[in-house]
PDB file of N, CA and C in Angstrom:
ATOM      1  N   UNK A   1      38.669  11.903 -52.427  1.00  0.00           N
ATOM      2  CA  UNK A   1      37.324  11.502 -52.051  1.00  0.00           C
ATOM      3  C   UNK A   1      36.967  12.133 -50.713  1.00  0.00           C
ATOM      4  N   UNK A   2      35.857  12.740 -50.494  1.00  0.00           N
ATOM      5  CA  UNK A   2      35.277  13.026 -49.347  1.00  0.00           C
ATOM      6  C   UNK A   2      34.405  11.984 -48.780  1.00  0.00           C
ATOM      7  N   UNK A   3      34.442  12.205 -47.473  1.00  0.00           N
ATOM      8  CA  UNK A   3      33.815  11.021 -46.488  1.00  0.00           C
ATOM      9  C   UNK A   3      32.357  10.838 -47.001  1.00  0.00           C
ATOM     10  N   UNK A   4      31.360  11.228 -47.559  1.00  0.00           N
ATOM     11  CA  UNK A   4      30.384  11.161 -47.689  1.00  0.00           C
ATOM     12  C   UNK A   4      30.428   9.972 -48.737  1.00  0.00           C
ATOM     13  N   UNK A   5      31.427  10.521 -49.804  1.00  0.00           N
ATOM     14  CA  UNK A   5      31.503   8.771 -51.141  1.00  0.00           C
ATOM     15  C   UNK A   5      32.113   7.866 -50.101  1.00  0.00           C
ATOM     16  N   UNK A   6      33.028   8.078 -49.296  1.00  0.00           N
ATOM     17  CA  UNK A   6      33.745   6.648 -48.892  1.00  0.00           C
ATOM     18  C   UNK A   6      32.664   6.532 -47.833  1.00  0.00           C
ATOM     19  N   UNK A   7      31.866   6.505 -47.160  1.00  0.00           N
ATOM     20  CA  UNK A   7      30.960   6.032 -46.470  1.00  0.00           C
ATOM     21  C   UNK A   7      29.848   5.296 -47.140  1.00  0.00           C
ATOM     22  N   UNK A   8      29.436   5.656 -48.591  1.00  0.00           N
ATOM     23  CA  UNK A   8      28.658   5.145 -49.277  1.00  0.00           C
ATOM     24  C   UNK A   8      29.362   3.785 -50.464  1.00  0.00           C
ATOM     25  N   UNK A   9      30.275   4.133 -50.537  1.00  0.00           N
ATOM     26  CA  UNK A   9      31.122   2.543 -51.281  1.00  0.00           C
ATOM     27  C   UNK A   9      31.641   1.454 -49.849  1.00  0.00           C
ATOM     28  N   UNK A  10      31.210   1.832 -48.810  1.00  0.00           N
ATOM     29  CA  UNK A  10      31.332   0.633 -47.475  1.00  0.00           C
ATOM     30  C   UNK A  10      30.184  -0.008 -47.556  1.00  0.00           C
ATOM     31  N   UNK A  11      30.218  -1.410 -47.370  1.00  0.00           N
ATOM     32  CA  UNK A  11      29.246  -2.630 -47.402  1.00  0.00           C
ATOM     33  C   UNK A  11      29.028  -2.396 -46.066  1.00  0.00           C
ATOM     34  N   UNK A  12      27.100  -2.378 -45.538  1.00  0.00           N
ATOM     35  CA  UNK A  12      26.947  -2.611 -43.989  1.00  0.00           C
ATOM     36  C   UNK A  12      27.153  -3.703 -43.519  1.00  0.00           C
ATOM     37  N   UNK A  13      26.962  -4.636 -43.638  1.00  0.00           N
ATOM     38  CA  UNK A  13      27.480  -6.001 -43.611  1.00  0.00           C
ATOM     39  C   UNK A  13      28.419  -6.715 -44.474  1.00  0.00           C
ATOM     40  N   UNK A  14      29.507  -6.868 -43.403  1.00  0.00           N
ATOM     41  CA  UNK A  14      30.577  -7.363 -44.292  1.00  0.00           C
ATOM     42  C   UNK A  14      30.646  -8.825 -44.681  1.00  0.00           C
ATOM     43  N   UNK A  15      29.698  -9.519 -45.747  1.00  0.00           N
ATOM     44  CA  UNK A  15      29.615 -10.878 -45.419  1.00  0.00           C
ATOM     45  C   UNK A  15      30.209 -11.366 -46.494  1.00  0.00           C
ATOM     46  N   UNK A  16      30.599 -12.814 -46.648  1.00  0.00           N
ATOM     47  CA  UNK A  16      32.016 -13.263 -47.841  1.00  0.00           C
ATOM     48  C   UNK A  16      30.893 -13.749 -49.198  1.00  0.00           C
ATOM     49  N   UNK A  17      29.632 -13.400 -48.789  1.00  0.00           N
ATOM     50  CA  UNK A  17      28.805 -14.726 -49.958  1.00  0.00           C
ATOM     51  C   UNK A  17      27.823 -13.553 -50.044  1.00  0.00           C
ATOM     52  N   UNK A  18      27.041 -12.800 -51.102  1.00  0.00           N
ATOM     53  CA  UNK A  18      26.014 -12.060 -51.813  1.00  0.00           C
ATOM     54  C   UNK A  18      25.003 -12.526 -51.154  1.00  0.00           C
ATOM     55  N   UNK A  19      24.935 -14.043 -51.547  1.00  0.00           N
ATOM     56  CA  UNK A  19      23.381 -14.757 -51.457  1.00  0.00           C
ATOM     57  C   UNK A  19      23.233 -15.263 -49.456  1.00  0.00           C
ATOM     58  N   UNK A  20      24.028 -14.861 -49.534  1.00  0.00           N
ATOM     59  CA  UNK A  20      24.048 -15.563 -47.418  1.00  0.00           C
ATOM     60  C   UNK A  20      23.444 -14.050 -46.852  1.00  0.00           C
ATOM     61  N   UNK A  21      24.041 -12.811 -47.523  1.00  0.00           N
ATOM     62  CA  UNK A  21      23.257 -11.380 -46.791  1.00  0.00           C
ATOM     63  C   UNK A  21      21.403 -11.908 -47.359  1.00  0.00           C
ATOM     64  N   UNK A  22      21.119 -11.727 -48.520  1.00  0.00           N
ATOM     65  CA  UNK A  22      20.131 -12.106 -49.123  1.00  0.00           C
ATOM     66  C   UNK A  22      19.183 -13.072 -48.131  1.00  0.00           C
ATOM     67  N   UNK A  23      19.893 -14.364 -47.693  1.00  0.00           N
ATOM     68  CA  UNK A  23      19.138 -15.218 -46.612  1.00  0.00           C
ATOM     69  C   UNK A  23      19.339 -14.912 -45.001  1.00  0.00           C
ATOM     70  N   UNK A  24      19.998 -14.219 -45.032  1.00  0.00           N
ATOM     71  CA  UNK A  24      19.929 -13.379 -43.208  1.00  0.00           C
ATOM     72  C   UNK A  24      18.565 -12.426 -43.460  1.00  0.00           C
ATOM     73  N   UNK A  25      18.512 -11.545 -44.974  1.00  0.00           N
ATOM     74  CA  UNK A  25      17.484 -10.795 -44.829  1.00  0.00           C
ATOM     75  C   UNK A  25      15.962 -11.634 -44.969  1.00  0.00           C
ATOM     76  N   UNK A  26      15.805 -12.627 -45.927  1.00  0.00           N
ATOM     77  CA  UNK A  26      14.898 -13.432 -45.689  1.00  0.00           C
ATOM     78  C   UNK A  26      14.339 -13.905 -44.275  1.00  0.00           C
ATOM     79  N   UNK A  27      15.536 -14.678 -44.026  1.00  0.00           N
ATOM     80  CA  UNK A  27      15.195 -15.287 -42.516  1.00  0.00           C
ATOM     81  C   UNK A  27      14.697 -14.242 -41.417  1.00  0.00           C
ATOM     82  N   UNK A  28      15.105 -12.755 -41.352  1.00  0.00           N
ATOM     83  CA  UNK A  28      14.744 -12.071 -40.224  1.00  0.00           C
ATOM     84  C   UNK A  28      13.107 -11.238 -40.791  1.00  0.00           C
ATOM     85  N   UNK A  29      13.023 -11.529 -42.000  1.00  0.00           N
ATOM     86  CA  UNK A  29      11.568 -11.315 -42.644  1.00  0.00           C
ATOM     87  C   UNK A  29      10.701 -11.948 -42.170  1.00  0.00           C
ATOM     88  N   UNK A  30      11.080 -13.625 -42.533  1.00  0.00           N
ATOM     89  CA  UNK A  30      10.194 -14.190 -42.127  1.00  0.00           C
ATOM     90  C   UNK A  30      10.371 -14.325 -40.303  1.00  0.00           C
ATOM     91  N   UNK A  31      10.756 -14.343 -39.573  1.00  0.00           N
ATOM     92  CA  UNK A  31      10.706 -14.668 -38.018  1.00  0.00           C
ATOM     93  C   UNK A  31      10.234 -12.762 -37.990  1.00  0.00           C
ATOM     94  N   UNK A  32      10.088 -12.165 -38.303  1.00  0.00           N
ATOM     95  CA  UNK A  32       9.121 -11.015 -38.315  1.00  0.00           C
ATOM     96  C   UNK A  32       7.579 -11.045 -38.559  1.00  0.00           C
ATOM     97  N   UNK A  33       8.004 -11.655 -39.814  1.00  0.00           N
ATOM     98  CA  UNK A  33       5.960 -12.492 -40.226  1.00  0.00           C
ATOM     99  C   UNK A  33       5.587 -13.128 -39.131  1.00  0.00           C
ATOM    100  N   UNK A  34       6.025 -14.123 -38.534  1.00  0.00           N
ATOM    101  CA  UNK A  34       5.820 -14.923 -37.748  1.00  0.00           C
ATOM    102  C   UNK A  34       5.798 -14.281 -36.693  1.00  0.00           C
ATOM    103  N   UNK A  35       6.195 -13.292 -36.130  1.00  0.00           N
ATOM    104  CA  UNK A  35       5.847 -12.428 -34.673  1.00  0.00           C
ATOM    105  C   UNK A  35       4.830 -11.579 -35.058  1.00  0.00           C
ATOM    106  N   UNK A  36       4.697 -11.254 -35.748  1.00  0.00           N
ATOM    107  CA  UNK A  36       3.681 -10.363 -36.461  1.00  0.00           C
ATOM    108  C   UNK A  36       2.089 -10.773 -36.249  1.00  0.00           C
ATOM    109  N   UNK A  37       2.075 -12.448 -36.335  1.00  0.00           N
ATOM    110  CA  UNK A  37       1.155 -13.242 -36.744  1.00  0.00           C
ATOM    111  C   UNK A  37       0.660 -14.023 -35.471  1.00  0.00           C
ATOM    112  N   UNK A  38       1.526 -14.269 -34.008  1.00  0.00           N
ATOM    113  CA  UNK A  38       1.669 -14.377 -33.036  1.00  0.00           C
ATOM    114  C   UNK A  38       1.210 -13.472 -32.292  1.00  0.00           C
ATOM    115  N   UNK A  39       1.650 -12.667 -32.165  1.00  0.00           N
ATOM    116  CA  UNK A  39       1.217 -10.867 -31.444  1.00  0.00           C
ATOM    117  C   UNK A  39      -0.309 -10.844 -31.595  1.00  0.00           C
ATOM    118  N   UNK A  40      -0.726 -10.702 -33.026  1.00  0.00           N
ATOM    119  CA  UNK A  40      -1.976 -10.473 -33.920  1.00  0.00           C
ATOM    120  C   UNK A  40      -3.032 -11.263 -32.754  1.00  0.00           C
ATOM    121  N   UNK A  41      -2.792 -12.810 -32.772  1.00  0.00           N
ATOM    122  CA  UNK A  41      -3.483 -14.128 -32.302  1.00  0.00           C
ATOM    123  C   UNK A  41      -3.547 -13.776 -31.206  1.00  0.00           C
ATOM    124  N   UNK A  42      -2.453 -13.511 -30.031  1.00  0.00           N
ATOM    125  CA  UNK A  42      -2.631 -13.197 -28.860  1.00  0.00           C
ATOM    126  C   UNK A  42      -3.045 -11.911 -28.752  1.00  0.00           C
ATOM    127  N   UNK A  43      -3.539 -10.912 -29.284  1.00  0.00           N
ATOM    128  CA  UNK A  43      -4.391  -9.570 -29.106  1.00  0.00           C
ATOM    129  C   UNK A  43      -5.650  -9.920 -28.900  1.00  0.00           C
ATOM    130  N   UNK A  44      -6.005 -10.738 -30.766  1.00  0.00           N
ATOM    131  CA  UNK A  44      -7.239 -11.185 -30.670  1.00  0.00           C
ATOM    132  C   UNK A  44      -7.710 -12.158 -29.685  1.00  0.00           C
ATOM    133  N   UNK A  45      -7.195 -13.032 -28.878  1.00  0.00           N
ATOM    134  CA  UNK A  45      -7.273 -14.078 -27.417  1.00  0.00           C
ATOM    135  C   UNK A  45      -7.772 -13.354 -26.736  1.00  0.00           C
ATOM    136  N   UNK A  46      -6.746 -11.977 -25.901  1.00  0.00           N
ATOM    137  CA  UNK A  46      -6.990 -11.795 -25.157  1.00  0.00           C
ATOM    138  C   UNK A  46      -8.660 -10.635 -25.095  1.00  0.00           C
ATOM    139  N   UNK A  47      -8.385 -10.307 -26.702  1.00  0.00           N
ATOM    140  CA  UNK A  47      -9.673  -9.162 -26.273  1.00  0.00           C
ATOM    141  C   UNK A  47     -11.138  -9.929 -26.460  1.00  0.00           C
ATOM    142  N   UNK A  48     -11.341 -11.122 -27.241  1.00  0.00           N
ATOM    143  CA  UNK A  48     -12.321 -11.831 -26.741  1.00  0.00           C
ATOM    144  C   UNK A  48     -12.872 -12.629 -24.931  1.00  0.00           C
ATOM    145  N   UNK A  49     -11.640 -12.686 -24.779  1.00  0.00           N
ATOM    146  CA  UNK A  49     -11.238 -13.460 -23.124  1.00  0.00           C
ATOM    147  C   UNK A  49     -11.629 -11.586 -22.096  1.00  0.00           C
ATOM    148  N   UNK A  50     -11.234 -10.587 -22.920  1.00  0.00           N
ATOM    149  CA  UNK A  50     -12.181  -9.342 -22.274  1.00  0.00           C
ATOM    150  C   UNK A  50     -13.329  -8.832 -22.432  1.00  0.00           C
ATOM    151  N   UNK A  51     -14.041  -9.294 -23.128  1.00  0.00           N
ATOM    152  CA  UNK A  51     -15.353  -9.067 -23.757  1.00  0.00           C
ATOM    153  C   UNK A  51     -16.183 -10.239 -22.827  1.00  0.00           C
ATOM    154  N   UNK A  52     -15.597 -11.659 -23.052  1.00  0.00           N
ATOM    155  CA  UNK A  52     -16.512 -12.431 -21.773  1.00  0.00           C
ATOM    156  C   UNK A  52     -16.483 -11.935 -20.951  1.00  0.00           C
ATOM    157  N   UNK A  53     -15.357 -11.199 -20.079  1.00  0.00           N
ATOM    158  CA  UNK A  53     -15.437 -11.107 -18.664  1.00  0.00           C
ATOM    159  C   UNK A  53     -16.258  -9.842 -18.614  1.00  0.00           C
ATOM    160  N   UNK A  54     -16.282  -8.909 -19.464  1.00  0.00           N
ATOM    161  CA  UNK A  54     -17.063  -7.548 -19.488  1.00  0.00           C
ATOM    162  C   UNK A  54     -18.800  -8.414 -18.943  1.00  0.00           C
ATOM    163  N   UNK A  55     -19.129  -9.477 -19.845  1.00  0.00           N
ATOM    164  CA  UNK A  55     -20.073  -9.992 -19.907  1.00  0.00           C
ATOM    165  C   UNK A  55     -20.781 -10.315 -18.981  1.00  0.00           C
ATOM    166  N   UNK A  56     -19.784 -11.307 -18.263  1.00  0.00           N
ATOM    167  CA  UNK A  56     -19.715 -11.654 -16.873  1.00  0.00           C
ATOM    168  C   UNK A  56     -20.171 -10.550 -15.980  1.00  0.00           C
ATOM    169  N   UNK A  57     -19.390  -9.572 -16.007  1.00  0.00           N
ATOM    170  CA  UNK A  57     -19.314  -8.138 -14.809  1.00  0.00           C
ATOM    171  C   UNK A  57     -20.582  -8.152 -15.057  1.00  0.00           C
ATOM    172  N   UNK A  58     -21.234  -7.782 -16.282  1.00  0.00           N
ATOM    173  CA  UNK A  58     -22.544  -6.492 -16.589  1.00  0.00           C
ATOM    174  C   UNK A  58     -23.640  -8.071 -15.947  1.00  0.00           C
ATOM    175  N   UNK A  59     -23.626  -9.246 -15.870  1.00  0.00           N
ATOM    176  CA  UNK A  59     -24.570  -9.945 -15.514  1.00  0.00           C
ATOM    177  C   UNK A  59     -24.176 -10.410 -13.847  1.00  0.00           C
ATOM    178  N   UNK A  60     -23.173  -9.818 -13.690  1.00  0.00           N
ATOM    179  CA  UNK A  60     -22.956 -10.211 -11.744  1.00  0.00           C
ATOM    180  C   UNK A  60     -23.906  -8.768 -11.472  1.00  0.00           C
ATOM    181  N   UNK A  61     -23.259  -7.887 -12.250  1.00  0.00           N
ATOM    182  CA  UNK A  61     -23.927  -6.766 -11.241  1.00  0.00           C
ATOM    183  C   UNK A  61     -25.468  -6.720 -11.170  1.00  0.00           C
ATOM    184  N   UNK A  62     -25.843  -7.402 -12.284  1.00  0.00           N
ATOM    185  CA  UNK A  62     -27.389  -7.229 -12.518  1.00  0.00           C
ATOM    186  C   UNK A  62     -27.922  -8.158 -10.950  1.00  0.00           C
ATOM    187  N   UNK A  63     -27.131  -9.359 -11.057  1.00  0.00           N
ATOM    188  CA  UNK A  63     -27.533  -9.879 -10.140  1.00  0.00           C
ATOM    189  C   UNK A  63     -27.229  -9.324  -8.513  1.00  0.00           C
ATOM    190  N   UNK A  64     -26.342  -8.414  -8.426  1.00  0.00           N
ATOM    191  CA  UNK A  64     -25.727  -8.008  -7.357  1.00  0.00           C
ATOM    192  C   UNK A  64     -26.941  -6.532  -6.949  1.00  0.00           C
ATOM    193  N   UNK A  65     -27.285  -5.945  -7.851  1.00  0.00           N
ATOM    194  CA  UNK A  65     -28.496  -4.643  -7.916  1.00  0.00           C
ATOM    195  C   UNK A  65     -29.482  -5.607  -7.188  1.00  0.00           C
ATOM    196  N   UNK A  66     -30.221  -6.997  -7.640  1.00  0.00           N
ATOM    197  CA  UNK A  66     -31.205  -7.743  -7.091  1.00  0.00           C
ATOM    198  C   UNK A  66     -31.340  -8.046  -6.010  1.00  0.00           C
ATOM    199  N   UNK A  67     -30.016  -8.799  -5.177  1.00  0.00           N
ATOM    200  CA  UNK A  67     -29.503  -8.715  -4.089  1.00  0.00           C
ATOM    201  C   UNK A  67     -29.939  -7.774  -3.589  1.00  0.00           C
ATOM    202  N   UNK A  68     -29.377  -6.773  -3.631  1.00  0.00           N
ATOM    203  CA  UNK A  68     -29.600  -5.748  -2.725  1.00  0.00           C
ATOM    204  C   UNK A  68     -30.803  -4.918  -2.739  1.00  0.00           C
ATOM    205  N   UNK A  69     -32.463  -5.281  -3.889  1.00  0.00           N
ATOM    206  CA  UNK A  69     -33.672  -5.051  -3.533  1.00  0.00           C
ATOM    207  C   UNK A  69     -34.077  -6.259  -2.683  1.00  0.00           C
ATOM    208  N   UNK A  70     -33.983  -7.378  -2.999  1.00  0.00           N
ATOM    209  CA  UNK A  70     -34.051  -8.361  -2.234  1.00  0.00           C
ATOM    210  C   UNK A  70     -33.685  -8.551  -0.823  1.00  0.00           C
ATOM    211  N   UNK A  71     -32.421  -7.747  -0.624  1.00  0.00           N
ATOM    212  CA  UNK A  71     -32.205  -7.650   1.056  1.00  0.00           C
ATOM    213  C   UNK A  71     -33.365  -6.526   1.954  1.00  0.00           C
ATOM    214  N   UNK A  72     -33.299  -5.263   0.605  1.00  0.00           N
ATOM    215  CA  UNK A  72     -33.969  -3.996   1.677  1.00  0.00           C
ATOM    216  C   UNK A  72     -35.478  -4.578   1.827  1.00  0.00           C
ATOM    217  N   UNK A  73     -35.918  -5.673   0.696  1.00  0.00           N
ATOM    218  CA  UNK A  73     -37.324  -5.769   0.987  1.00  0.00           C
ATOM    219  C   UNK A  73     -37.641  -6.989   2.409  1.00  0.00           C
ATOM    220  N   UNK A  74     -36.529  -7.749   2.244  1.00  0.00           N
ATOM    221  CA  UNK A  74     -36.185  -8.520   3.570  1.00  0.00           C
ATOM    222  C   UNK A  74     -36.053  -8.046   4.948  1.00  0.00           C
ATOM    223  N   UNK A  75     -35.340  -6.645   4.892  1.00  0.00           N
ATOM    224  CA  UNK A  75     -34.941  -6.085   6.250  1.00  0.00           C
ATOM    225  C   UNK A  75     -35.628  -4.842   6.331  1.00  0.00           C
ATOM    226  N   UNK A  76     -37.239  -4.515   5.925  1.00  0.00           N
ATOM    227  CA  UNK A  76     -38.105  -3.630   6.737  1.00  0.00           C
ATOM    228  C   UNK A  76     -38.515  -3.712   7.742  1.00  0.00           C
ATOM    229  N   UNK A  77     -38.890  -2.899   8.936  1.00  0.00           N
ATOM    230  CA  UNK A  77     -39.149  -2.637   9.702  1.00  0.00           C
ATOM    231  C   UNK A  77     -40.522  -3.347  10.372  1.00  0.00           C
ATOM    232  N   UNK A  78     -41.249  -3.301   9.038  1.00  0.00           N
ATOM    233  CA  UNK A  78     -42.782  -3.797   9.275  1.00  0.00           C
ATOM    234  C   UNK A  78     -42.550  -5.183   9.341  1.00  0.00           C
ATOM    235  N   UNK A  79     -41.847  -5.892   8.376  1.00  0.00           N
ATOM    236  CA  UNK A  79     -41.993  -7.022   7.429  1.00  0.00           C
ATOM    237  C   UNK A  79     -41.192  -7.945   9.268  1.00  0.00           C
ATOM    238  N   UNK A  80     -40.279  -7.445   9.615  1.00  0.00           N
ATOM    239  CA  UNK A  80     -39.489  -7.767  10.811  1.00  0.00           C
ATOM    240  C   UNK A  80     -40.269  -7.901  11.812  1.00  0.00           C
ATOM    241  N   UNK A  81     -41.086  -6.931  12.174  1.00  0.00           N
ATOM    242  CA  UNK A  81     -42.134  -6.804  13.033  1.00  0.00           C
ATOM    243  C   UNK A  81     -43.444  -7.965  12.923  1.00  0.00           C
ATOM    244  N   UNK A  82     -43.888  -8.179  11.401  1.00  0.00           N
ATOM    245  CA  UNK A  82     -44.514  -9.302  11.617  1.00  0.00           C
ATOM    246  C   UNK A  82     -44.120 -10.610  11.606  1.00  0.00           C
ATOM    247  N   UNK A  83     -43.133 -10.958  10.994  1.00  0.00           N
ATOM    248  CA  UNK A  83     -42.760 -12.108  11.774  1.00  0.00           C
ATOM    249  C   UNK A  83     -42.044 -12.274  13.256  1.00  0.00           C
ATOM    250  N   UNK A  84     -41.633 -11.371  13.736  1.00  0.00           N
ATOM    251  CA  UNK A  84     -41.213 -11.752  14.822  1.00  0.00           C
ATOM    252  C   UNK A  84     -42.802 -11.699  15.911  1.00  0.00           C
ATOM    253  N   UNK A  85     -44.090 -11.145  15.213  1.00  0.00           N
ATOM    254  CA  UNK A  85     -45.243 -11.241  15.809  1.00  0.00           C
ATOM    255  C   UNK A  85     -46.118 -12.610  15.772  1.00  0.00           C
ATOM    256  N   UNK A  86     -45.977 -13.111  14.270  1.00  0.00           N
ATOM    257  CA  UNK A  86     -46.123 -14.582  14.030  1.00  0.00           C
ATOM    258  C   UNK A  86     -45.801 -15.876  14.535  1.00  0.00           C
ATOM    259  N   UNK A  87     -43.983 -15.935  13.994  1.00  0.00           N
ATOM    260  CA  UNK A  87     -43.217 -16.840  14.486  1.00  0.00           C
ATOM    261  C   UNK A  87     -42.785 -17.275  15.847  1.00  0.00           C
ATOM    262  N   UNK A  88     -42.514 -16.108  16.538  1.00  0.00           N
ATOM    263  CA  UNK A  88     -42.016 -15.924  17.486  1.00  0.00           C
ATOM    264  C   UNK A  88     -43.093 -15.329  18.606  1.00  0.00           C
ATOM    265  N   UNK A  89     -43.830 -15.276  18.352  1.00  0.00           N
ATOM    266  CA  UNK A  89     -45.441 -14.816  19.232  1.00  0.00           C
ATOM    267  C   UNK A  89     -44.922 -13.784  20.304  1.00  0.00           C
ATOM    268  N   UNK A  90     -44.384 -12.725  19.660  1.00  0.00           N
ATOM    269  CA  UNK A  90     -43.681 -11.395  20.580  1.00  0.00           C
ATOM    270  C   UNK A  90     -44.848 -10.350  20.244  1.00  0.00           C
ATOM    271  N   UNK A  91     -44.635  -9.733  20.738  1.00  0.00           N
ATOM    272  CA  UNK A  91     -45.770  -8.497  20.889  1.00  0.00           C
ATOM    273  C   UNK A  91     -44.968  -7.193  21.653  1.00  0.00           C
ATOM    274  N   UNK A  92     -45.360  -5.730  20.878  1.00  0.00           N
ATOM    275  CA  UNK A  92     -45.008  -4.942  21.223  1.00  0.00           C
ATOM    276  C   UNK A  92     -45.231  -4.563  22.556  1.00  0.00           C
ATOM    277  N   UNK A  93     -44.514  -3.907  23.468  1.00  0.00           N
ATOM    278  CA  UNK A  93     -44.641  -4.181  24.804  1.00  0.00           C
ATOM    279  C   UNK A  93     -45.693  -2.918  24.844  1.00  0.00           C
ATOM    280  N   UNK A  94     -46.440  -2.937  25.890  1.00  0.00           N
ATOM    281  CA  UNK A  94     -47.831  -1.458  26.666  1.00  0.00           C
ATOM    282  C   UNK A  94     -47.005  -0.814  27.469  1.00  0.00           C
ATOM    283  N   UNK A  95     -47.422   0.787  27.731  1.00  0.00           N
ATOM    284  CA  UNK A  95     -46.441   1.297  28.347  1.00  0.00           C
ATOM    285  C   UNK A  95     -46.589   0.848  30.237  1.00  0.00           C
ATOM    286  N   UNK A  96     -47.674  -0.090  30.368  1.00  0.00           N
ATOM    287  CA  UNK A  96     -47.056  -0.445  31.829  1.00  0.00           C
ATOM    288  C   UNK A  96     -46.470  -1.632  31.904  1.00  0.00           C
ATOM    289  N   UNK A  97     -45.975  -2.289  30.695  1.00  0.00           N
ATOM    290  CA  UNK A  97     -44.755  -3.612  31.066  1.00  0.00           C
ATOM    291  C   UNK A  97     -43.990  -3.368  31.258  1.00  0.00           C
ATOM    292  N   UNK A  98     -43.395  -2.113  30.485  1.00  0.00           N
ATOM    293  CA  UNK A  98     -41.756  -1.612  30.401  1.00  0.00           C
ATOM    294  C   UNK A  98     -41.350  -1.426  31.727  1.00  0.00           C
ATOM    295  N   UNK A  99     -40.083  -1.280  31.629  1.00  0.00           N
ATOM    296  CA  UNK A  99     -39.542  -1.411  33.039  1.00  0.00           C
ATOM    297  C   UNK A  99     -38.348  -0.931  32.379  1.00  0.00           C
ATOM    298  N   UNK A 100     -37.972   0.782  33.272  1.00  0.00           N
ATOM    299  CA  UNK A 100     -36.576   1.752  32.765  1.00  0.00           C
ATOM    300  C   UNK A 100     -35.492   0.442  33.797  1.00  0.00           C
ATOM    301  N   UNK A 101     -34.206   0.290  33.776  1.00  0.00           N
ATOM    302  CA  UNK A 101     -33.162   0.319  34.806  1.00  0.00           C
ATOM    303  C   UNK A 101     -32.292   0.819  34.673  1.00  0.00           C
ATOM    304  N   UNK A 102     -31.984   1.771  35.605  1.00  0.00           N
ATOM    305  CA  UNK A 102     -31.213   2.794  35.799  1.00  0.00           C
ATOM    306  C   UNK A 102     -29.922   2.392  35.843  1.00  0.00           C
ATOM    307  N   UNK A 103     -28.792   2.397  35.636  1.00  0.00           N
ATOM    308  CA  UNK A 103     -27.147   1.541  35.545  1.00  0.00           C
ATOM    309  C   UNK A 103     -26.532   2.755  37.081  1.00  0.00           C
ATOM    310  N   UNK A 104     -25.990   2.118  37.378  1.00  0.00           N
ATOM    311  CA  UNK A 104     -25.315   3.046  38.428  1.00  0.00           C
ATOM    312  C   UNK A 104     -23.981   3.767  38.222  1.00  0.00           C
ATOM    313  N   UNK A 105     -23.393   3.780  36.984  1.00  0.00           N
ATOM    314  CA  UNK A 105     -22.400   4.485  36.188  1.00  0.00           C
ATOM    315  C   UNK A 105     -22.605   5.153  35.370  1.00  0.00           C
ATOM    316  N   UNK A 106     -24.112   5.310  34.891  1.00  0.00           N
ATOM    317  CA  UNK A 106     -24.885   6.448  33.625  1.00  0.00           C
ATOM    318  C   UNK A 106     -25.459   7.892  34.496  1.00  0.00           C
ATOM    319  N   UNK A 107     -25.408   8.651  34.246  1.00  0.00           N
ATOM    320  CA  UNK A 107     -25.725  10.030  34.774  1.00  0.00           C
ATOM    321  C   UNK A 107     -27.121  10.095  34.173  1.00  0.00           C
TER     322      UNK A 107
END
């Protein structure tokens, strides 16, 4: 006999009972189904649980774009100018109020 037949008349598992290989192969079938079916559930979890948060993002930013027309229309120049002319009863100074002072450490 050459090694190729005596490698093929060797049992891979050497077990004393037919029907006990038969239920090792069952049993690792089924705890396969069952990871199979687990895995599956937690894919589908998590990619719904990513689709809200996508959701989330695309409606922060909408609100975050608003914000920030809402600030630039807040912090114009003019808009600053009249209330601090209103509220605060300030007035742009004439050029004979001003008053330069010279620092004695500035050139």
């Amino acid at each position: 006999m050459n090694a190729i037949t005596r490698a093929d008349s060797l049992p891979l598992i050497a077990l004393p009972l037919p029907g006990l290989r038969m239920m090792l192969i069952i049993i690792a079938l089924l705890i396969t189904a069952f990871g199979i079916i687990y895995i599956k559930d937690v894919n589908r979890r998590l990619f719904i649980d990513y689709q809200e948060l996508q959701q989330t993002s695309a409606v922060l930013q909408t609100d975050y774009e608003k914000l920030l027309l809402e600030k630039s229309a807040w912090s114009r120049q003019d808009r600053i100018q009249a209330e601090a002319e209103q509220r605060l009863n300030m007035q742009v100074p004439v050029g004979d109020s001003i008053i330069m002072v010279k620092l004695k450490n500035a050139e």
